[in-house]
PDB file of N, CA and C in Angstrom:
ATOM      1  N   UNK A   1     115.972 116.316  42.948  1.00  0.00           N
ATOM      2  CA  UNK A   1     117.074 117.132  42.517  1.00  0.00           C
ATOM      3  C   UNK A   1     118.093 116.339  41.712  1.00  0.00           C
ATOM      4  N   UNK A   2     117.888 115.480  41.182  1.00  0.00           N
ATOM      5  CA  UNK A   2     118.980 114.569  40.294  1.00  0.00           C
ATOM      6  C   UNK A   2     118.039 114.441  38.664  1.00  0.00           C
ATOM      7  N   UNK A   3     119.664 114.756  37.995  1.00  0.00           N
ATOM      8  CA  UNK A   3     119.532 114.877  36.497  1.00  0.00           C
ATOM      9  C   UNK A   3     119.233 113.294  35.962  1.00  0.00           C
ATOM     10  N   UNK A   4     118.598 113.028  34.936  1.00  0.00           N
ATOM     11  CA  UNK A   4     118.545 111.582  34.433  1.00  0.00           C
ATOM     12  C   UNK A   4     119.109 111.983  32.805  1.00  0.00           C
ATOM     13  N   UNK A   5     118.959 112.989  32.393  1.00  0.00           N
ATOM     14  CA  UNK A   5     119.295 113.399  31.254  1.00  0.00           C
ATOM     15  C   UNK A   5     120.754 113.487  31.496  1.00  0.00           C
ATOM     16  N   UNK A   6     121.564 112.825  31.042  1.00  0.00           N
ATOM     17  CA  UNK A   6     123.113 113.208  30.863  1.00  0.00           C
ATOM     18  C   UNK A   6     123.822 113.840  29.476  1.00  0.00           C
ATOM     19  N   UNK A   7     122.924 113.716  28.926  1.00  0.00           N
ATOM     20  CA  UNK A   7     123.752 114.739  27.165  1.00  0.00           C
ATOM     21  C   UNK A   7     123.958 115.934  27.775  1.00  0.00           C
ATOM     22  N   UNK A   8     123.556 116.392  28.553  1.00  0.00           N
ATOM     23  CA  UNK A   8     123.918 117.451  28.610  1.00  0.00           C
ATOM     24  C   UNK A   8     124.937 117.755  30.308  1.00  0.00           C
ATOM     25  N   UNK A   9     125.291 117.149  30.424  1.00  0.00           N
ATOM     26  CA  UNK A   9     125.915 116.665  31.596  1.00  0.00           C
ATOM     27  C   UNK A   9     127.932 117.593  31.500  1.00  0.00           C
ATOM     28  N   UNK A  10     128.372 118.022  32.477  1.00  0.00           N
ATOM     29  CA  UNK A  10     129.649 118.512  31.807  1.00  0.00           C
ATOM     30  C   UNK A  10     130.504 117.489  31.532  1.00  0.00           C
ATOM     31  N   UNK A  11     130.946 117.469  30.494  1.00  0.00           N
ATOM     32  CA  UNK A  11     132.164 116.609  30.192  1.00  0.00           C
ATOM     33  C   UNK A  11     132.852 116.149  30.474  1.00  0.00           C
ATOM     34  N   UNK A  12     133.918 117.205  31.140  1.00  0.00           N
ATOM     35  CA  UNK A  12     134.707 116.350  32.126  1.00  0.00           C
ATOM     36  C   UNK A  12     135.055 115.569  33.225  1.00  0.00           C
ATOM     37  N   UNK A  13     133.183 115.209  33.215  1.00  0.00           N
ATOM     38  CA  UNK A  13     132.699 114.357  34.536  1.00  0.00           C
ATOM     39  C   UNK A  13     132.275 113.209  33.353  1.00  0.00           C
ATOM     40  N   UNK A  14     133.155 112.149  33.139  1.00  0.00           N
ATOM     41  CA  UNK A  14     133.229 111.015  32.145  1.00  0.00           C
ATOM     42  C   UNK A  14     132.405 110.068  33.509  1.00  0.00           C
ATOM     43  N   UNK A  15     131.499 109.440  32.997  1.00  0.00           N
ATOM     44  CA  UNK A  15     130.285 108.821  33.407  1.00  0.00           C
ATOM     45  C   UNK A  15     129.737 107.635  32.836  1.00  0.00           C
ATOM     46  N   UNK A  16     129.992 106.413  33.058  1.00  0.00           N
ATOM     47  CA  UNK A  16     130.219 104.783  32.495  1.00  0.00           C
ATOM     48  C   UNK A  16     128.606 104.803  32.260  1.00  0.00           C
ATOM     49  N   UNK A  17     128.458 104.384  30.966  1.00  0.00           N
ATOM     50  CA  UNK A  17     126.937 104.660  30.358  1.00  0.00           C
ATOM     51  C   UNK A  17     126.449 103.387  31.127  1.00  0.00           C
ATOM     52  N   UNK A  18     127.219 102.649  31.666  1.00  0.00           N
ATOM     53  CA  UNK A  18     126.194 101.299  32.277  1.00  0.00           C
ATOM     54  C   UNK A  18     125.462 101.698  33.732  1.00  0.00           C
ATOM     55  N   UNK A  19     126.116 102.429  34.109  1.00  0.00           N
ATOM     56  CA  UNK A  19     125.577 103.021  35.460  1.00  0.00           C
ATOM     57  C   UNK A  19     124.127 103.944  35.142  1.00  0.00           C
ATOM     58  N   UNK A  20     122.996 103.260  35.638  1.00  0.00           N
ATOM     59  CA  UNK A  20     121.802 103.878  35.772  1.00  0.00           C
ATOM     60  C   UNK A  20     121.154 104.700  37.093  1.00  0.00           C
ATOM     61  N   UNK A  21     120.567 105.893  36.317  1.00  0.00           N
ATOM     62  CA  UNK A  21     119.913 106.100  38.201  1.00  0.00           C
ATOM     63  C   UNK A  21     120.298 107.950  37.806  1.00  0.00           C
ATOM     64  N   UNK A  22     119.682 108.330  38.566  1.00  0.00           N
ATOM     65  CA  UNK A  22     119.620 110.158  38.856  1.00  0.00           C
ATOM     66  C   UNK A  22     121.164 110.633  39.185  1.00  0.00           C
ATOM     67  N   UNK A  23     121.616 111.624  38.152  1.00  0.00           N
ATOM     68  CA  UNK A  23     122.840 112.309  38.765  1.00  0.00           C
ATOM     69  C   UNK A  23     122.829 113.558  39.316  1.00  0.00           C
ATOM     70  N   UNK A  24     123.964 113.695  40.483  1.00  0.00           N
ATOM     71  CA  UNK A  24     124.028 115.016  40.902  1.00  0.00           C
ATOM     72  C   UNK A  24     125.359 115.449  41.287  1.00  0.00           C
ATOM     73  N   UNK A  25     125.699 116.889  41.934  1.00  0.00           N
ATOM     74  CA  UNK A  25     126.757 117.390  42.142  1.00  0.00           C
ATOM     75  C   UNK A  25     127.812 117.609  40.762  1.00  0.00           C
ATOM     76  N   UNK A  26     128.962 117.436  40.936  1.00  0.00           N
ATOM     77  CA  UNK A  26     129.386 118.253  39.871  1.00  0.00           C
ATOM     78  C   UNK A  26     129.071 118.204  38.824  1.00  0.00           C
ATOM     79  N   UNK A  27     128.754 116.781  38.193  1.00  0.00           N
ATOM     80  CA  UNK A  27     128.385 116.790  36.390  1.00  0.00           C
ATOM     81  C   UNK A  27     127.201 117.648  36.102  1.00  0.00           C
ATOM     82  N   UNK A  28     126.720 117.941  37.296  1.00  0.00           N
ATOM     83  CA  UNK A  28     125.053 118.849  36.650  1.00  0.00           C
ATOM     84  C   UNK A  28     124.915 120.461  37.109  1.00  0.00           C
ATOM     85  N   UNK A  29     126.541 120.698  37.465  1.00  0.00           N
ATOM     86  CA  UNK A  29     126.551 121.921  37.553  1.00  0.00           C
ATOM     87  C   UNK A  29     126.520 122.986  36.622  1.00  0.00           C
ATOM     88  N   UNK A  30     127.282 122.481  35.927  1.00  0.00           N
ATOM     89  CA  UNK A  30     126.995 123.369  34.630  1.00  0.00           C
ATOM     90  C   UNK A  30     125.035 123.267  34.403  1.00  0.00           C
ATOM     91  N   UNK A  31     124.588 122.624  33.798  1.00  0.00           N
ATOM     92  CA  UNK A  31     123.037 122.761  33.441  1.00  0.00           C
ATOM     93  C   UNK A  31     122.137 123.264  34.280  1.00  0.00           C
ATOM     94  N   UNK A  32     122.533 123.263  35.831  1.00  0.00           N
ATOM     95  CA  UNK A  32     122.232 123.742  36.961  1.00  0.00           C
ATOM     96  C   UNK A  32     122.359 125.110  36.707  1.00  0.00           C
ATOM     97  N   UNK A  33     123.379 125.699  36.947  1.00  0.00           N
ATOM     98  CA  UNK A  33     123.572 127.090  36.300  1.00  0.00           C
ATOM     99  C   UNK A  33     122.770 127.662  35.535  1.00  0.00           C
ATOM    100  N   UNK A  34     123.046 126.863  34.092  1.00  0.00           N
ATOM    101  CA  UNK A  34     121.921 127.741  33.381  1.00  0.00           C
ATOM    102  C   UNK A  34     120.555 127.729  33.674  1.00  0.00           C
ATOM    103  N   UNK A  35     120.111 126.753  34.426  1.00  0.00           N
ATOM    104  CA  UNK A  35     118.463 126.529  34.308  1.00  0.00           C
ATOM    105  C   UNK A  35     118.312 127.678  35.205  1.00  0.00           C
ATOM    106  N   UNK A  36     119.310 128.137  36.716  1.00  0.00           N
ATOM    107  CA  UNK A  36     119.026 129.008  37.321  1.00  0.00           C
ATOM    108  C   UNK A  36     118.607 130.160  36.689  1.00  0.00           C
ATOM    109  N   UNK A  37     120.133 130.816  35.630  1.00  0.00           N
ATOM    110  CA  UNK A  37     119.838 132.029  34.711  1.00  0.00           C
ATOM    111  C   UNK A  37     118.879 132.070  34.019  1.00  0.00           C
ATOM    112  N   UNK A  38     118.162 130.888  33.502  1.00  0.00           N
ATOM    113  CA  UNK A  38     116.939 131.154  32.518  1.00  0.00           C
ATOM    114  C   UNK A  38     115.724 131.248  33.372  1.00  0.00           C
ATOM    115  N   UNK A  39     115.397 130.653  34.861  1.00  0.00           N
ATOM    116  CA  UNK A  39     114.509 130.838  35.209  1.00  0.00           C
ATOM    117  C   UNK A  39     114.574 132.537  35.655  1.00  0.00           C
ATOM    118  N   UNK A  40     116.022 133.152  36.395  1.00  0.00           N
ATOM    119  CA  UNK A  40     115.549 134.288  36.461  1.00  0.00           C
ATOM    120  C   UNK A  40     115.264 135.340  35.918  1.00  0.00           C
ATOM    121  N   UNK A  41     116.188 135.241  34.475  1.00  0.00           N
ATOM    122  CA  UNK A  41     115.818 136.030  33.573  1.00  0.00           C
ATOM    123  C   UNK A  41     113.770 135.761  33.314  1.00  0.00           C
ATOM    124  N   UNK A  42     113.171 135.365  33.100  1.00  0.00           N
ATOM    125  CA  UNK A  42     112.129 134.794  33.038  1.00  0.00           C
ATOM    126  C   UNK A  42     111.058 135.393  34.160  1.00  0.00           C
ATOM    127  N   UNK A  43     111.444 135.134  34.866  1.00  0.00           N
ATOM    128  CA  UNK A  43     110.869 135.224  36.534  1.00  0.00           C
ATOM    129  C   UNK A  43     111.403 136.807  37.547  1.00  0.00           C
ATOM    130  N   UNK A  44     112.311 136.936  37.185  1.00  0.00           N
ATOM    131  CA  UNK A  44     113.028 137.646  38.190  1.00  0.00           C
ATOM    132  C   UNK A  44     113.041 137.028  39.864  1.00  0.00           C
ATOM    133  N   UNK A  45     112.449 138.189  40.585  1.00  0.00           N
ATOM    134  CA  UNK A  45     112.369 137.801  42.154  1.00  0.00           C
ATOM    135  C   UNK A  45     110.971 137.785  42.251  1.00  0.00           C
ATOM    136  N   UNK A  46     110.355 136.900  41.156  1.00  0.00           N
ATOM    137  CA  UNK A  46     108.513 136.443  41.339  1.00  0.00           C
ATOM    138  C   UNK A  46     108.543 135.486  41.963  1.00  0.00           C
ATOM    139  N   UNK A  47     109.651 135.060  42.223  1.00  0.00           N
ATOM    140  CA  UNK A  47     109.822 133.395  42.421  1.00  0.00           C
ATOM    141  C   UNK A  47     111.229 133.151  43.135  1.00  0.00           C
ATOM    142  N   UNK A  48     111.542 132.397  44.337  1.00  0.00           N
ATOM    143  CA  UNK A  48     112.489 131.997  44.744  1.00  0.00           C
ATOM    144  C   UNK A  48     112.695 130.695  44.517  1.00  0.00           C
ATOM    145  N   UNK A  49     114.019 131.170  44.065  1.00  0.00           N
ATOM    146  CA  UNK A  49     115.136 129.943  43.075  1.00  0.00           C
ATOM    147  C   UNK A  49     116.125 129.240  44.337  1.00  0.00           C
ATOM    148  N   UNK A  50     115.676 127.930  44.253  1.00  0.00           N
ATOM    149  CA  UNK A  50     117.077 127.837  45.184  1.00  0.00           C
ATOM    150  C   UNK A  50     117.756 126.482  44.242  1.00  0.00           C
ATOM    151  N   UNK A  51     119.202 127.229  44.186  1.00  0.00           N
ATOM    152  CA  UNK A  51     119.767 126.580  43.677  1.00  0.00           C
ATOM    153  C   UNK A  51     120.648 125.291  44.388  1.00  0.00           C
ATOM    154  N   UNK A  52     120.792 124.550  43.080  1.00  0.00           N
ATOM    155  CA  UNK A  52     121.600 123.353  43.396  1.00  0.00           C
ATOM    156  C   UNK A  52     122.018 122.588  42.592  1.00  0.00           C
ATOM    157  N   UNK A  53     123.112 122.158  42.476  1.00  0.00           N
ATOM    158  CA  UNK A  53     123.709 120.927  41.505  1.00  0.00           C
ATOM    159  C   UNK A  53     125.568 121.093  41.630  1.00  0.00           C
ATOM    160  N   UNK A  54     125.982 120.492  42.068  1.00  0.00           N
ATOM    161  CA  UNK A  54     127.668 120.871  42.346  1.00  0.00           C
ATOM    162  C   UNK A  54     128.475 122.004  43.137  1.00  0.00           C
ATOM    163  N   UNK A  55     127.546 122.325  44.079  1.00  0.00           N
ATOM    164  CA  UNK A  55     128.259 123.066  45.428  1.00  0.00           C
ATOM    165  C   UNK A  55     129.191 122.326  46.027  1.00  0.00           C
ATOM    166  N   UNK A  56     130.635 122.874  46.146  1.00  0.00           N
ATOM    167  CA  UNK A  56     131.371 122.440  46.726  1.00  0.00           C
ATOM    168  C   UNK A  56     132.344 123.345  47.796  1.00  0.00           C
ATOM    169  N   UNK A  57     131.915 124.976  46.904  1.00  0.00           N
ATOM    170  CA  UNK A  57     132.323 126.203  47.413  1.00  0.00           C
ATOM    171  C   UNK A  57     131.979 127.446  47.775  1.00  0.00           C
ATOM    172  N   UNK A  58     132.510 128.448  48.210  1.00  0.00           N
ATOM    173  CA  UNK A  58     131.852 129.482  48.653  1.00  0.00           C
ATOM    174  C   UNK A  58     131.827 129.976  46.929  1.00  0.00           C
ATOM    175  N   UNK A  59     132.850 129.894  46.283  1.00  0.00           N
ATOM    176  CA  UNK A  59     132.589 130.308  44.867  1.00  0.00           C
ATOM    177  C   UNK A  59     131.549 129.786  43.855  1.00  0.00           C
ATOM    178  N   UNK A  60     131.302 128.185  44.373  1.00  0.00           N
ATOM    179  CA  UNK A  60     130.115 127.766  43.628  1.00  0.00           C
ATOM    180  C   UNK A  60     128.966 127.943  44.039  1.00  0.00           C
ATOM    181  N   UNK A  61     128.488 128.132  45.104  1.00  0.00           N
ATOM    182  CA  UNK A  61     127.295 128.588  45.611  1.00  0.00           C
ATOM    183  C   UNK A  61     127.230 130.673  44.819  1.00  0.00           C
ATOM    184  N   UNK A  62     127.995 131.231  45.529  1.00  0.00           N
ATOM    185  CA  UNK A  62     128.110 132.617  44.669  1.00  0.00           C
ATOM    186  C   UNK A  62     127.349 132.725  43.580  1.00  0.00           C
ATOM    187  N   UNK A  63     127.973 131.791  42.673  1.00  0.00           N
ATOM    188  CA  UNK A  63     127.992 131.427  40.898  1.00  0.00           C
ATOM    189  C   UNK A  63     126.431 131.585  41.178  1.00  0.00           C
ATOM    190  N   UNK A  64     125.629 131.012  41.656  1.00  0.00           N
ATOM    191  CA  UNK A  64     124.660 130.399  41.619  1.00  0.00           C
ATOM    192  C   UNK A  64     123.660 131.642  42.031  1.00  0.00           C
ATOM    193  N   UNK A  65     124.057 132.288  43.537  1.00  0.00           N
ATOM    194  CA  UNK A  65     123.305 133.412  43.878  1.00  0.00           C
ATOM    195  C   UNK A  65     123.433 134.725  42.782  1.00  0.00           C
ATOM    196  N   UNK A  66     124.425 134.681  41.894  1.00  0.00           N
ATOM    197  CA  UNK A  66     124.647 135.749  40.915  1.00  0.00           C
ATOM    198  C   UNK A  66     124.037 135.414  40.179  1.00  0.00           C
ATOM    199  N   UNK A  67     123.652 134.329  39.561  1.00  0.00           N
ATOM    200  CA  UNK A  67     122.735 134.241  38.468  1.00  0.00           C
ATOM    201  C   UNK A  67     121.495 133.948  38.659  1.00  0.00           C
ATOM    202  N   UNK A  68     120.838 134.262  40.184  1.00  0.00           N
ATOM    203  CA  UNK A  68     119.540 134.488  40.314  1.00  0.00           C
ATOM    204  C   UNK A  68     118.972 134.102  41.626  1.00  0.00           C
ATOM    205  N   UNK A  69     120.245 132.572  41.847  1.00  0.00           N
ATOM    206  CA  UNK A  69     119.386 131.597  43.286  1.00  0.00           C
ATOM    207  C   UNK A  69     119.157 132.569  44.525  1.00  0.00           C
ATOM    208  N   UNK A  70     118.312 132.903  45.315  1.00  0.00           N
ATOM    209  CA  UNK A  70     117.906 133.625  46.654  1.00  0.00           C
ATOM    210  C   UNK A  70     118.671 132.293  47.563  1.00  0.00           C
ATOM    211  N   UNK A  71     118.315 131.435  47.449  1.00  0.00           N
ATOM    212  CA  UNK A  71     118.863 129.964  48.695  1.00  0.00           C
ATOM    213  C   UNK A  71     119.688 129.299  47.930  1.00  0.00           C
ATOM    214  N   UNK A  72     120.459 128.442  48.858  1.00  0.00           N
ATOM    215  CA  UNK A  72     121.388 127.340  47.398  1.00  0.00           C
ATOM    216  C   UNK A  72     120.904 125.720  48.916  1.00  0.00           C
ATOM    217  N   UNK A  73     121.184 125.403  48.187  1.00  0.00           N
ATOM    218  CA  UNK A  73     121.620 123.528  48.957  1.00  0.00           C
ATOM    219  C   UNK A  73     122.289 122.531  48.283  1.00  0.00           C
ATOM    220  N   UNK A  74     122.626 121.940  49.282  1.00  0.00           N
ATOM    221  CA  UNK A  74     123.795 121.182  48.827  1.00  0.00           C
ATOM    222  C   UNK A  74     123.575 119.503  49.535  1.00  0.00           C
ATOM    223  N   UNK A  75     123.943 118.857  49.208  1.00  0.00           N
ATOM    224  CA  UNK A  75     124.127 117.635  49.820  1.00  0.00           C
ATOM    225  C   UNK A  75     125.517 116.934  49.101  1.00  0.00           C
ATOM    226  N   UNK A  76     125.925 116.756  48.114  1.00  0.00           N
ATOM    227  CA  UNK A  76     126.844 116.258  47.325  1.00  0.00           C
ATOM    228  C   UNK A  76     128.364 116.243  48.003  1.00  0.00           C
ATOM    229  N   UNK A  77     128.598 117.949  47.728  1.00  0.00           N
ATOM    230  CA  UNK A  77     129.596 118.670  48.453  1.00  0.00           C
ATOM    231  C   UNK A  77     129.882 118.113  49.927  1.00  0.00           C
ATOM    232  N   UNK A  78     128.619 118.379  50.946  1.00  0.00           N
ATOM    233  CA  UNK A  78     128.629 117.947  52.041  1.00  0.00           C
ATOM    234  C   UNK A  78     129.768 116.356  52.260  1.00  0.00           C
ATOM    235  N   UNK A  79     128.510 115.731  51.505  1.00  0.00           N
ATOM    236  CA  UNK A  79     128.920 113.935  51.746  1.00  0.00           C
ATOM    237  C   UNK A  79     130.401 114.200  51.511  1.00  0.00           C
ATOM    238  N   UNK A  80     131.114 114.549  50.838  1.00  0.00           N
ATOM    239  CA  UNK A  80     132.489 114.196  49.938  1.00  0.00           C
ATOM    240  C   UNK A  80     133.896 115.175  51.026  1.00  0.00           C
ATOM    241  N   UNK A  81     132.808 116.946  51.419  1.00  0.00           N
ATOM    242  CA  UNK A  81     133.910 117.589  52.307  1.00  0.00           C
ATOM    243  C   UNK A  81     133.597 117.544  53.563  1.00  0.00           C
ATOM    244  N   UNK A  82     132.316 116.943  54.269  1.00  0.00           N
ATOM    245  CA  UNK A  82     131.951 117.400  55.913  1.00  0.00           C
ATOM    246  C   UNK A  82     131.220 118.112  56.418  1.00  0.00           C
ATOM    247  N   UNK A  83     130.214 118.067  57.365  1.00  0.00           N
ATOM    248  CA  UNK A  83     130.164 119.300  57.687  1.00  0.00           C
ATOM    249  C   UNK A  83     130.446 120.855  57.700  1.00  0.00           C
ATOM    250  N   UNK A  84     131.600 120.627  57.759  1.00  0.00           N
ATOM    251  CA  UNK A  84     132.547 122.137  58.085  1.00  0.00           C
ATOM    252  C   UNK A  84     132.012 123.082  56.797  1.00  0.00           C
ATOM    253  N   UNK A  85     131.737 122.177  55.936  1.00  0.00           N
ATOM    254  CA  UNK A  85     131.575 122.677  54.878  1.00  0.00           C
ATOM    255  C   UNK A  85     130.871 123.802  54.753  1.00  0.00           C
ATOM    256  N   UNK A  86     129.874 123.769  55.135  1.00  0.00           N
ATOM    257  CA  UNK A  86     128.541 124.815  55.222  1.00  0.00           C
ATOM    258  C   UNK A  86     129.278 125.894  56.355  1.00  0.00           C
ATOM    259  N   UNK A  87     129.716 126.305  57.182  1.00  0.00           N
ATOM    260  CA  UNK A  87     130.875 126.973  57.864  1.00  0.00           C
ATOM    261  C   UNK A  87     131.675 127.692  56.405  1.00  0.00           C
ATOM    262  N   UNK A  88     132.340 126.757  56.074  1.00  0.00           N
ATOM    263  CA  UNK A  88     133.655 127.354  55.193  1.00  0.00           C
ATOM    264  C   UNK A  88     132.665 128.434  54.066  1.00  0.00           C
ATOM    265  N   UNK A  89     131.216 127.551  53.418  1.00  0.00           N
ATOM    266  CA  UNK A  89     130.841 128.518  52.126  1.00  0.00           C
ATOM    267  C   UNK A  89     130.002 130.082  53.175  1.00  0.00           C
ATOM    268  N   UNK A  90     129.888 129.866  54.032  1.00  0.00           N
ATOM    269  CA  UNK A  90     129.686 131.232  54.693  1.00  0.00           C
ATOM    270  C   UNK A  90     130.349 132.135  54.831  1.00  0.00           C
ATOM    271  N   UNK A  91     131.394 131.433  55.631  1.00  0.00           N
ATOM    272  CA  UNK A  91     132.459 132.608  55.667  1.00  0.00           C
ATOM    273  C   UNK A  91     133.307 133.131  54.076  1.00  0.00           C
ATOM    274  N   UNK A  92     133.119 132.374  53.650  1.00  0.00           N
ATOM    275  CA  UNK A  92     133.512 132.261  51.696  1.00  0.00           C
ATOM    276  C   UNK A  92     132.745 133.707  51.080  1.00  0.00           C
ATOM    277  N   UNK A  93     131.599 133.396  51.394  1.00  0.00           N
ATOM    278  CA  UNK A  93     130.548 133.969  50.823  1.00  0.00           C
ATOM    279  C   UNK A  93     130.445 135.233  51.180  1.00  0.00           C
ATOM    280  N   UNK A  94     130.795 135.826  52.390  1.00  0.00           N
ATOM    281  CA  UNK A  94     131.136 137.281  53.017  1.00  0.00           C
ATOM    282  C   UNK A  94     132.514 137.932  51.993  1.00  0.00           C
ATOM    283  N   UNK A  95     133.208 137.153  52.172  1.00  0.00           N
ATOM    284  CA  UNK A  95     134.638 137.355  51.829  1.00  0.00           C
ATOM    285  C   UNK A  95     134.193 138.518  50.361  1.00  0.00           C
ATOM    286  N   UNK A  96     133.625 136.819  49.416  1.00  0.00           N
ATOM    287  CA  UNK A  96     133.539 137.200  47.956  1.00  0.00           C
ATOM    288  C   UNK A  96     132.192 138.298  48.312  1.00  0.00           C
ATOM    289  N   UNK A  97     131.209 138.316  49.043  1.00  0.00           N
ATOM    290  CA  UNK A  97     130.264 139.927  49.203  1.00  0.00           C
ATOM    291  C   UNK A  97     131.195 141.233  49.144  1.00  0.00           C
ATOM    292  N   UNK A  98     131.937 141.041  49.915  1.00  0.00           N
ATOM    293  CA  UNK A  98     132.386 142.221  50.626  1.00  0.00           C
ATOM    294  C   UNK A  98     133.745 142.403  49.022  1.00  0.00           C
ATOM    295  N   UNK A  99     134.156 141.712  48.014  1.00  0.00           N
ATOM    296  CA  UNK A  99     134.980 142.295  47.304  1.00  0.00           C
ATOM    297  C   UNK A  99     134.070 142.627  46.356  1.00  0.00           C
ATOM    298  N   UNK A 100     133.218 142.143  45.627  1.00  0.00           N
ATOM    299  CA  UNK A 100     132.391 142.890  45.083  1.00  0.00           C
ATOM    300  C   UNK A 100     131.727 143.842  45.474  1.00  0.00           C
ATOM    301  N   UNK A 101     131.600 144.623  46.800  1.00  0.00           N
ATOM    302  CA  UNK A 101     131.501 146.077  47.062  1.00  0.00           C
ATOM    303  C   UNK A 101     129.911 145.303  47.669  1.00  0.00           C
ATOM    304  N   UNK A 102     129.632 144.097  48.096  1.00  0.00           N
ATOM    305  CA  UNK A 102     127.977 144.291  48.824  1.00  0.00           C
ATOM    306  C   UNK A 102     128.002 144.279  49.849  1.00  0.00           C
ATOM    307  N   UNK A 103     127.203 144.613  50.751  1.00  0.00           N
ATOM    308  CA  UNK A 103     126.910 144.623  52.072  1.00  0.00           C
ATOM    309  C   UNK A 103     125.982 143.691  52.699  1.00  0.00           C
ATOM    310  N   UNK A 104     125.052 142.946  51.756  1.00  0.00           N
ATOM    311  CA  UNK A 104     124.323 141.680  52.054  1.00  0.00           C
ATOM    312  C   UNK A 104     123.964 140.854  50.815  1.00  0.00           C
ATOM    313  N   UNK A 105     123.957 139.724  50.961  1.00  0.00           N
ATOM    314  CA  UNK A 105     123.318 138.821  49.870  1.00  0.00           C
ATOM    315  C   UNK A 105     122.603 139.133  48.903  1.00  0.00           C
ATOM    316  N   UNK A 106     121.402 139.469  49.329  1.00  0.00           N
ATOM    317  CA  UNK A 106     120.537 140.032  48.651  1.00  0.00           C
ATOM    318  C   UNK A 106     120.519 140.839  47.919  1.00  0.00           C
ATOM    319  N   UNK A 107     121.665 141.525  47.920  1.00  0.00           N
ATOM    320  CA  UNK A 107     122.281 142.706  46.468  1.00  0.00           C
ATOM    321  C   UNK A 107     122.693 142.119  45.580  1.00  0.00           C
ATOM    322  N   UNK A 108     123.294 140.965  45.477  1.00  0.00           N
ATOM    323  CA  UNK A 108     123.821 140.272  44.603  1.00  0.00           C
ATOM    324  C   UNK A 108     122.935 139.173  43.749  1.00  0.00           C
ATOM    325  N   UNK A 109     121.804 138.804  44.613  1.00  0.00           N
ATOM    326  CA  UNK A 109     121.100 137.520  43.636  1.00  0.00           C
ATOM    327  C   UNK A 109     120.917 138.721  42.373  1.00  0.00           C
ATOM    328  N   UNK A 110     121.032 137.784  41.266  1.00  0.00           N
ATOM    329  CA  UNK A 110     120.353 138.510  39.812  1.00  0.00           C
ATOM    330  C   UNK A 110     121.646 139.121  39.475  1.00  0.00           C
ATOM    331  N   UNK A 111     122.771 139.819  39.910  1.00  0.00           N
ATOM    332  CA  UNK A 111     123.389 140.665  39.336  1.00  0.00           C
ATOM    333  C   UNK A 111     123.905 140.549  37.962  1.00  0.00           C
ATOM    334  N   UNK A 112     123.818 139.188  37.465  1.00  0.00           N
ATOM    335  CA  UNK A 112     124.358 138.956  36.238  1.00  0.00           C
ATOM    336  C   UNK A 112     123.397 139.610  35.110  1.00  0.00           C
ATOM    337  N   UNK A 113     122.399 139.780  35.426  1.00  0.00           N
ATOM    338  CA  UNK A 113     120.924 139.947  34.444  1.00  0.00           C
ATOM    339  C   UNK A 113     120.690 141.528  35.132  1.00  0.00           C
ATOM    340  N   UNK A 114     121.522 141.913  35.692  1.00  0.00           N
ATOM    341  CA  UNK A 114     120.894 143.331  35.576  1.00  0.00           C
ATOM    342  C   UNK A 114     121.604 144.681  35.198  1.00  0.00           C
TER     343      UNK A 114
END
């Protein structure tokens, strides 16, 4: 799950070109994203997407199930906020269900593409 390609890396995650080795968490969220949207546009629900690259929130995981992911994971987020973490994007994740009018997860993967 780590990017080696950094051109395409987000920007405002400035990244010392001497440092070698696989990146992850926020700088590869952005490309993360899209690779999700292009696989589901592509795929639909032929295929479970689980996303990952810069979870830190119940809003960034969301991001992720809206544009296609069925699962998300995280490790990045974890190391940096705790445990609790996975707690907080749950209860996060109801919150933001329930204002967009869903009643379970699963209404929402894809919604961007449909």
């Amino acid at each position: 799950n780590l990017c080696k390609d950094r051109s395409r890396i987000n920007p405002r995650d400035r990244i010392d070109s001497d440092i070698k080795g696989g990146l992850s968490g926020a700088p590869t969220q952005q490309l993360a994203n899209e690779l999700i949207s292009q696989t589901y546009r592509m795929y639909g629900d032929q295929l479970v997407i689980i996303g990952v690259g810069g979870i830190f929130s119940a809003a960034d995981a969301y991001e992720k199930i809206k544009r296609g992911a069925s699962l998300v994971q995280l490790i990045t987020g974890m190391i940096y906020e705790g445990p609790q973490l996975i707690g907080e994007i749950n209860i996060g994740l109801v919150k933001l269900l329930r204002e967009d009018g869903f009643n379970h997860v699963s209404e929402a993967i894809g919604i961007y593409h449909k």
